[in-house]
Protein backbone atom coordinates (compact mmCIF):
# COMPACT_ATOMS: atom_id res chain seq x y z
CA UNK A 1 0.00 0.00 0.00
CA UNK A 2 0.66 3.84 -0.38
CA UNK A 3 3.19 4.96 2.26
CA UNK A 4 1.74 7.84 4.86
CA UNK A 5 1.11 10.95 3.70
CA UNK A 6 -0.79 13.34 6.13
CA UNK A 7 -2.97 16.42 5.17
CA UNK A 8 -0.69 20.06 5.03
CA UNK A 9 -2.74 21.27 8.01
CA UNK A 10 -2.26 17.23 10.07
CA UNK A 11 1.33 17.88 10.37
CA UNK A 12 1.26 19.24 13.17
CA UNK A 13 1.44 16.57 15.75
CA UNK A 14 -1.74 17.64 17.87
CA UNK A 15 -3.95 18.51 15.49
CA UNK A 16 -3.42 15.01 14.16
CA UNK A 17 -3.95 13.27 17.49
CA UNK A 18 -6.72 15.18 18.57
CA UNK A 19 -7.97 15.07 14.59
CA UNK A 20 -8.01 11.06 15.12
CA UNK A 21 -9.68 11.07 18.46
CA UNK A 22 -12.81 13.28 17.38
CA UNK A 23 -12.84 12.19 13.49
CA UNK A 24 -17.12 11.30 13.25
CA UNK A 25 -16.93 7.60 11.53
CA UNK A 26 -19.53 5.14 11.05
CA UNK A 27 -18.50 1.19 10.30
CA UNK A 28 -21.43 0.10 8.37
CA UNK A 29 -19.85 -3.44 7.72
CA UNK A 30 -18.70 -4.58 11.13
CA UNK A 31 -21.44 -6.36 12.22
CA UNK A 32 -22.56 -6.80 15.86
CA UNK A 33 -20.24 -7.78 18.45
CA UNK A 34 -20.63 -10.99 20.39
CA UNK A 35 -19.28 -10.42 24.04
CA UNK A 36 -17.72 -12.99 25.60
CA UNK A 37 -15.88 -12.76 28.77
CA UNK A 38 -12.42 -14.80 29.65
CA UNK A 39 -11.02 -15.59 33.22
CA UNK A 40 -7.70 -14.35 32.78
CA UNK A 41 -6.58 -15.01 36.73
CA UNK A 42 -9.10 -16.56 39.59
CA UNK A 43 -11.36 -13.79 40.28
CA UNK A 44 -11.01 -11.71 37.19
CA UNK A 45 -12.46 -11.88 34.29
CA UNK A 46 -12.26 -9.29 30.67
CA UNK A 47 -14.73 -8.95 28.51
CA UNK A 48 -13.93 -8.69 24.23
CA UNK A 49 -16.46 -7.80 21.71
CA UNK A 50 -16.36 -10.71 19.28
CA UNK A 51 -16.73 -10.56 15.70
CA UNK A 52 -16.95 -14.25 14.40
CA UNK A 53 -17.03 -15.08 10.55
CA UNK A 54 -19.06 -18.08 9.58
CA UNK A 55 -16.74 -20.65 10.27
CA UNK A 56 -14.36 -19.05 12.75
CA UNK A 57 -11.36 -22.24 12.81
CA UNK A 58 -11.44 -21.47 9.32
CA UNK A 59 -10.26 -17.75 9.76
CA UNK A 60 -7.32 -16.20 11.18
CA UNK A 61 -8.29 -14.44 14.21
CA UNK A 62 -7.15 -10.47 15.39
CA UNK A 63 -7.14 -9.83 18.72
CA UNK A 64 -6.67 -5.54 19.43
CA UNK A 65 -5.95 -4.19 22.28
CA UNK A 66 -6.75 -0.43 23.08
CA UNK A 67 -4.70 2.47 24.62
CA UNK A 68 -4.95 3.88 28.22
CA UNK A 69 -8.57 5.25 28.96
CA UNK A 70 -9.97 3.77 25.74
CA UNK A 71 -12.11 0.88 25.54
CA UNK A 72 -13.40 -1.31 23.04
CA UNK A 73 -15.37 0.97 21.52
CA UNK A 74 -12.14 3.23 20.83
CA UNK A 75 -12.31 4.41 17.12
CA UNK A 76 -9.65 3.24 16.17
CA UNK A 77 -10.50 -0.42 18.03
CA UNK A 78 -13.98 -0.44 15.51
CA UNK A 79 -11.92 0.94 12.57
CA UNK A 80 -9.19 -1.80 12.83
CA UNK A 81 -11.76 -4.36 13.53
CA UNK A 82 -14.13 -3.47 10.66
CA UNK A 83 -11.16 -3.42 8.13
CA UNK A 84 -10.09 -7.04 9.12
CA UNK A 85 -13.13 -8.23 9.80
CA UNK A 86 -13.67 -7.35 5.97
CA UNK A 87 -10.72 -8.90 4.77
CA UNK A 88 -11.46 -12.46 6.77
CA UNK A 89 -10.31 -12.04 9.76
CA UNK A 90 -12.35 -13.23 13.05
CA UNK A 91 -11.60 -9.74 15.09
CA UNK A 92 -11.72 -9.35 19.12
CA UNK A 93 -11.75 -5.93 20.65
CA UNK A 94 -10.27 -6.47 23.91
CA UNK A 95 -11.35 -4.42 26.91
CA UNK A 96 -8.88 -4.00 29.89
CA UNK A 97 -9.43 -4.48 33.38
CA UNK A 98 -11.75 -2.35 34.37
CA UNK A 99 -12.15 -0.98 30.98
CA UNK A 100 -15.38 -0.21 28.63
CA UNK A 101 -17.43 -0.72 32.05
CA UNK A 102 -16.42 -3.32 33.13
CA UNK A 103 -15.07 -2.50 36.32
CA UNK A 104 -17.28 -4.84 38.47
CA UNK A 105 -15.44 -8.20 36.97
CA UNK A 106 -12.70 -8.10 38.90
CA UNK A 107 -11.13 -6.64 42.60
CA UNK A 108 -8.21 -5.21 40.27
CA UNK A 109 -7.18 -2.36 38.18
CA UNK A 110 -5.37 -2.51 35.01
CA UNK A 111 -2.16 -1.30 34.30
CA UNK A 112 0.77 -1.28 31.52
CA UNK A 113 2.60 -4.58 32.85
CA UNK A 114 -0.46 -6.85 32.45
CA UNK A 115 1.01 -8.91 29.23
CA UNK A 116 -0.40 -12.07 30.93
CA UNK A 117 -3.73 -11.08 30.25
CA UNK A 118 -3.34 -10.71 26.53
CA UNK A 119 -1.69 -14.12 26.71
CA UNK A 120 -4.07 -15.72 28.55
CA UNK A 121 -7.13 -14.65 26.13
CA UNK A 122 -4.52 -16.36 23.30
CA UNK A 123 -4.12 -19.39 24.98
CA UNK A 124 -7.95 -19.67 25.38
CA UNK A 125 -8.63 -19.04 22.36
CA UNK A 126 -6.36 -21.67 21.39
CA UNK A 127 -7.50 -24.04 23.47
CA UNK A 128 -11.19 -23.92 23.80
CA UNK A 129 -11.66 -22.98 20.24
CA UNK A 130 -9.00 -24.13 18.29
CA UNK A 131 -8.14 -20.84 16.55
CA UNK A 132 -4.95 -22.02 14.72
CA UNK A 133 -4.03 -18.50 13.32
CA UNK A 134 -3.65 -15.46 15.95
CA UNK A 135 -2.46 -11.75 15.75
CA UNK A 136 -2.01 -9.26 19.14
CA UNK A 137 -2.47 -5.80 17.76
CA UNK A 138 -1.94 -2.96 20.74
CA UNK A 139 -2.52 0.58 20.22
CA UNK A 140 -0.56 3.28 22.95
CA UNK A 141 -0.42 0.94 26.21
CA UNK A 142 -1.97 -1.85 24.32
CA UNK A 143 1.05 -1.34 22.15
CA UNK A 144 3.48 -1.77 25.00
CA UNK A 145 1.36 -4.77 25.91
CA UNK A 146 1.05 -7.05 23.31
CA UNK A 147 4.96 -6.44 22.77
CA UNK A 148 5.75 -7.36 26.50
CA UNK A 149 3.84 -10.65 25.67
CA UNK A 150 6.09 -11.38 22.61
CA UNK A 151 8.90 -10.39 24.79
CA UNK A 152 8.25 -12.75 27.61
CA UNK A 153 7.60 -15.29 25.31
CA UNK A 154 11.18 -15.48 24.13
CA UNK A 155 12.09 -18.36 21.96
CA UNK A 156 8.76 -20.38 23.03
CA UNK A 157 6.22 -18.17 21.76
CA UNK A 158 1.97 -20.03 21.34
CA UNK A 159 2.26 -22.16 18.14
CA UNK A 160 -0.42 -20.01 16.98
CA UNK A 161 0.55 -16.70 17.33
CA UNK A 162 1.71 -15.36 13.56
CA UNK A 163 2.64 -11.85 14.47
CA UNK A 164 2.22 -8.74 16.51
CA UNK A 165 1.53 -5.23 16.01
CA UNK A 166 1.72 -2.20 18.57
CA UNK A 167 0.77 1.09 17.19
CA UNK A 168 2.43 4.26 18.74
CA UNK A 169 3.39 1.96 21.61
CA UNK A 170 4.47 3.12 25.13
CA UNK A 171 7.72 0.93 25.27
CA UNK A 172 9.32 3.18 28.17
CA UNK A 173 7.00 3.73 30.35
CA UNK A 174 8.80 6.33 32.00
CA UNK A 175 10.03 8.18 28.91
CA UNK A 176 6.33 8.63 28.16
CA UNK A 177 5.21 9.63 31.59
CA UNK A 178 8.25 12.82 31.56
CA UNK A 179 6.42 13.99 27.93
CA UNK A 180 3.18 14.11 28.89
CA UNK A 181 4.18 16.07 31.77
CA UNK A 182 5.73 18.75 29.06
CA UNK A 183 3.82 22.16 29.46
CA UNK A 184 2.54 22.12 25.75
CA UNK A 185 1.00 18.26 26.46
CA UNK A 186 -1.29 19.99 29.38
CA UNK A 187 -4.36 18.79 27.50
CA UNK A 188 -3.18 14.94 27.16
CA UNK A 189 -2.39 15.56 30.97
CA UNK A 190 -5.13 17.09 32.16
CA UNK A 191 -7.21 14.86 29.87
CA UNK A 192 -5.59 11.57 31.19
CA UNK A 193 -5.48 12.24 34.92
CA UNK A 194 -9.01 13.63 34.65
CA UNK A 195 -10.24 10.46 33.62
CA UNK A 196 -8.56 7.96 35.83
CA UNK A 197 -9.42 9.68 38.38
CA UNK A 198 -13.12 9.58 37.86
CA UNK A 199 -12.63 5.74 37.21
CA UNK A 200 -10.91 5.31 40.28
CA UNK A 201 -13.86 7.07 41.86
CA UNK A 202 -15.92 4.79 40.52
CA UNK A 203 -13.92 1.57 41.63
CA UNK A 204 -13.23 2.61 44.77
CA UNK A 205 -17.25 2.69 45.21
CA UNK A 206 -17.96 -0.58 43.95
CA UNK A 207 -15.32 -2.29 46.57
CA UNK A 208 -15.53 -0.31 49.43
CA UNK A 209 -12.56 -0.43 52.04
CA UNK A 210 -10.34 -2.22 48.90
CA UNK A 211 -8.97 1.48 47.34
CA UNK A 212 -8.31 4.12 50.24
CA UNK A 213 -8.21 7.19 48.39
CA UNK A 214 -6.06 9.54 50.65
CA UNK A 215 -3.43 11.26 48.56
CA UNK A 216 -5.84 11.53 45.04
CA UNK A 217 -6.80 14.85 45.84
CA UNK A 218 -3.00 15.58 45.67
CA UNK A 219 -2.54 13.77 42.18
CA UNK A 220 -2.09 16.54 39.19
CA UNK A 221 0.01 14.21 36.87
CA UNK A 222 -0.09 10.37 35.51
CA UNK A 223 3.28 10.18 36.96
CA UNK A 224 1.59 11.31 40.41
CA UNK A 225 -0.83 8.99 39.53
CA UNK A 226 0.86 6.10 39.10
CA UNK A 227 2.75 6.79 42.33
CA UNK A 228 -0.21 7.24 44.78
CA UNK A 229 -2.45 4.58 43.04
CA UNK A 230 -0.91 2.19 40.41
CA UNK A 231 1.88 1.42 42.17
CA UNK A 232 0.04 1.08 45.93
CA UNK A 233 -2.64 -1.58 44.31
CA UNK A 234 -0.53 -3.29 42.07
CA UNK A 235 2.17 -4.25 43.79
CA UNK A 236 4.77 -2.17 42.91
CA UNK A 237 7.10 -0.28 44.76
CA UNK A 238 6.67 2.97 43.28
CA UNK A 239 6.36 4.69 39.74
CA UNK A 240 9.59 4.46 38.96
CA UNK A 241 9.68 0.49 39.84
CA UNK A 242 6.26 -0.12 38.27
CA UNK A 243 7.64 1.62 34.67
CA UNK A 244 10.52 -0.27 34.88
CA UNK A 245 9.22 -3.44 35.42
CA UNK A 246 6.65 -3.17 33.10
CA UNK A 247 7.85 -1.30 29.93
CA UNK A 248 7.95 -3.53 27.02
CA UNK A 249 11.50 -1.89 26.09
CA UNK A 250 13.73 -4.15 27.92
CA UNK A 251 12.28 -6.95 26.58
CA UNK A 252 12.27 -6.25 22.72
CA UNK A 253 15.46 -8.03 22.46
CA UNK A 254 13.71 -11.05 23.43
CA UNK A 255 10.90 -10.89 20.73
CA UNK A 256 10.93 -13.82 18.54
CA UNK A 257 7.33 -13.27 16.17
CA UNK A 258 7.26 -11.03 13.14
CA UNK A 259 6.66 -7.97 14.68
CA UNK A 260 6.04 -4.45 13.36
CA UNK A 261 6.04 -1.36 15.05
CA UNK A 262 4.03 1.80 13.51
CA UNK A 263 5.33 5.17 15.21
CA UNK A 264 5.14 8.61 14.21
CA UNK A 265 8.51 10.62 14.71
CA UNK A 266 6.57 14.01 15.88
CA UNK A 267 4.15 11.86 18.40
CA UNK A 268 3.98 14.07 21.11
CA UNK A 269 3.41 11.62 23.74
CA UNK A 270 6.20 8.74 22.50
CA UNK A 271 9.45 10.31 22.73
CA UNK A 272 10.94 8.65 19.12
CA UNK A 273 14.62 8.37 21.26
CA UNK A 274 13.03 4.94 22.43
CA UNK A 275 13.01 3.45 19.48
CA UNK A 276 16.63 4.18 18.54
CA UNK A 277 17.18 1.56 21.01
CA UNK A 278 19.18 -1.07 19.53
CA UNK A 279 17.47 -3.41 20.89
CA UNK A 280 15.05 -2.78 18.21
CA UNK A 281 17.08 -1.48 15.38
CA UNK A 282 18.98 -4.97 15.54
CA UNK A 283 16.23 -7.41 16.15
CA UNK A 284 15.45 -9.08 12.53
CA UNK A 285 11.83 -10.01 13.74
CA UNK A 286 10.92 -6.34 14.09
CA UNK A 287 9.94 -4.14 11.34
CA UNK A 288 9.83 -0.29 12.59
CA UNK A 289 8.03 2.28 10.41
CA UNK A 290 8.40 5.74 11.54
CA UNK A 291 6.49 8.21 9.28
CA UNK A 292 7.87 11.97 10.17
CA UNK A 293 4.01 13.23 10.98
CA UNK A 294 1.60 11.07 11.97
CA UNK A 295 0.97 12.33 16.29
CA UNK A 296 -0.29 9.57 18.50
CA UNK A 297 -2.18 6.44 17.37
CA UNK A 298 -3.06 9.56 14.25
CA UNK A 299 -2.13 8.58 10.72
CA UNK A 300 -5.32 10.42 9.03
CA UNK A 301 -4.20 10.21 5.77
CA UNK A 302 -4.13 13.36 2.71
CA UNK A 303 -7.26 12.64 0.69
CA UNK A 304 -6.40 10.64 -2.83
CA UNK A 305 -3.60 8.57 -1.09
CA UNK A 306 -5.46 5.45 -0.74
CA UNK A 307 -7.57 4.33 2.59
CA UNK A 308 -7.76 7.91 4.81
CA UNK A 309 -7.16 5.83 8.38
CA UNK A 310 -3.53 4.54 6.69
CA UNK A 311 -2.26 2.78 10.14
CA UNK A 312 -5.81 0.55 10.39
CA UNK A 313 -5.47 -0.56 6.61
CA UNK A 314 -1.89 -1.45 7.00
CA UNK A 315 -2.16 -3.52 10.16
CA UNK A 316 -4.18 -5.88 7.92
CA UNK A 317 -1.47 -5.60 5.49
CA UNK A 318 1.09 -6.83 7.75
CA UNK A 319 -0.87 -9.70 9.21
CA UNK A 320 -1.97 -11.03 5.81
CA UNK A 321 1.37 -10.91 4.91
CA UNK A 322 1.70 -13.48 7.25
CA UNK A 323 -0.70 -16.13 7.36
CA UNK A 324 -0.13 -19.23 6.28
CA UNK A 325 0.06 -20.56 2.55
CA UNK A 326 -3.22 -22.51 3.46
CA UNK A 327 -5.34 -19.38 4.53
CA UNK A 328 -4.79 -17.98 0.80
CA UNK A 329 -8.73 -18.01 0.37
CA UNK A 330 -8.99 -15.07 2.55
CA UNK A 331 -10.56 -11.97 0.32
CA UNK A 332 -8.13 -9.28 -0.45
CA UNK A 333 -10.29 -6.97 -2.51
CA UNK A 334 -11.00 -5.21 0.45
CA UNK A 335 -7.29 -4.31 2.14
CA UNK A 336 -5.93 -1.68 0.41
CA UNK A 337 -3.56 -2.05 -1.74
CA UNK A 338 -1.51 -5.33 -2.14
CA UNK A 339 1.82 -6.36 0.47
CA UNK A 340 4.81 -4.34 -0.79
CA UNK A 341 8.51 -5.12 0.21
CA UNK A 342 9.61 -2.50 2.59
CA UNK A 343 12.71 -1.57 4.81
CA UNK A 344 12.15 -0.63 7.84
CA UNK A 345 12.40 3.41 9.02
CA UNK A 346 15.32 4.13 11.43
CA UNK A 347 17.84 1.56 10.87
């Protein structure tokens, strides 16, 4: 497909994230969602909106995994979905703990080092259904997710896991914590710790005595956040020892699937330094693509350059391009544009 070319006025970096986030889309061929809910550790379950084709062991099967504060029901989790769905792909939209409402299925609260959830919806899926095919697409701190997985996986990855995509991902936790903290990110700040907040609210409600909430009156920052709340219910020491431990970044060495990273170079909330790391840049199983505009999970595309949301179209690109010889059948006339040879930005 057509390599990324934003509109004149989308290059600047938060006009194209916030452009992305608002953008008014309708997905007229993803049709409705079957929920289904897996028990990912005793006493806490996720829920996924399933889209099933007719004979789902017959299908490769997408499972996408949205950013912090998003949900299912993300755009760009319905946007992704409908485009593979379309191209004959069984497609999950993974919820979070305590994500998309669903905060009464478990005691817990989500954070960026739960990888063994994403895993653990794969191995069901494996097992109970017999899904033979499997791609873990993350978006933001699904990114740095479903690349943790394929980290801790090492060199005995599931049988039937093809690939993995992360979107804008948050591989250094910490890195990304110190940008949106920059005065001109106020708005991603302000927006973020706005939000979990209010969620934490919420939770604390449903389990009372479980989440003290002394100290969130103080919080003004994620970082702050992290410290007073993540890192007190999660087990972690503090925010510094919960990003450390659970950025995907010192585990990319490890990462053994066809991988490909999307990231823009002017994201505002990804400092690009992390992915100079050459842990990456060395790693022949992952394929960086670094566009120079593109903001956060943006990549609204210049009208007459092909499909106008280019990162959802070329997800399904890169997971095509590796199913198996056996799952030629799928439809293509729907994925724009046809699998190109590329080399990867910033080596």
């Amino acid at each position: 497909m057509a390599e990324f070319v934003p509109p004149f006025l989308l290059r600047n970096p938060h006009l194209m994230t916030i452009a992305a986030a608002f953008w008014w889309r309708r997905f007229p061929s993803l049709p409705a969602p079957a929920p289904r809910l897996f028990e990912v550790e005793p006493g806490t379950r996720i829920l996924a909106e399933c889209h099933w084709q007719p004979e789902p062991r017959a299908h490769a099967t997408m499972l996408i995994v949205h950013g912090l504060e998003g949900s299912s029901r993300s755009g760009y989790m319905l946007g992704t979905a409908e485009k593979a769905f379309r191209a004959g792909f069984n497609v999950l939209r993974m919820n979070q703990r305590n994500c998309g409402g669903t905060e009464e299925l478990t005691p817990s609260l989500y954070n960026s080092g739960l990888s063994g959830d994403v895993h653990a919806v794969i191995a069901e899926l494996a097992q109970k259904d017999g899904l033979q095919q499997m791609f873990a697409v993350g978006f933001s701190m699904g990114g740095n997710l479903v690349l943790k997985m394929a980290g801790e996986c090492g060199s005995a990855p599931p049988p039937e896991l093809r690939a993995v995509v992360a979107v804008s991902p948050s591989l250094d936790l910490a890195a990304c914590a110190d940008a949106v903290g920059l005065p001109h990110n106020f708005l991603y700040q302000r927006h973020f710790v706005n939000r979990l907040i209010k969620r934490m609210r919420h939770k604390a409600r449903l389990f009372p005595g479980r989440f003290p909430l002394d100290g969130l009156r103080r919080v003004r920052s994620v970082r702050e956040f992290d410290d007073a709340i993540t890192a007190r219910f999660c087990g972690f020491r503090d925010a510094d020892d919960y990003y450390a431990r659970s950025s995907a970044r010192q585990l990319l060495a490890a990462i053994r699937v066809p991988t490909l990273i999307v990231t823009a170079q002017d994201d505002p909330m990804i400092p690009f330094e992390s992915f100079r790391d050459p842990a990456l840049t060395t790693n022949p199983q992952i394929q960086l693509e670094a566009p120079l505009h593109g903001g956060h999970c943006g990549f609204v595309a210049r009208s007459g350059t092909g499909e106008r949301f280019w990162v959802e179209a070329r997800i399904v690109e890169f997971c095509r391009a590796h199913l198996d010889s056996a799952a030629g059948r799928f439809p293509l006339e729907n994925v724009a544009g046809q699998v190109a040879a590329r080399k990867p930005a910033g080596r």
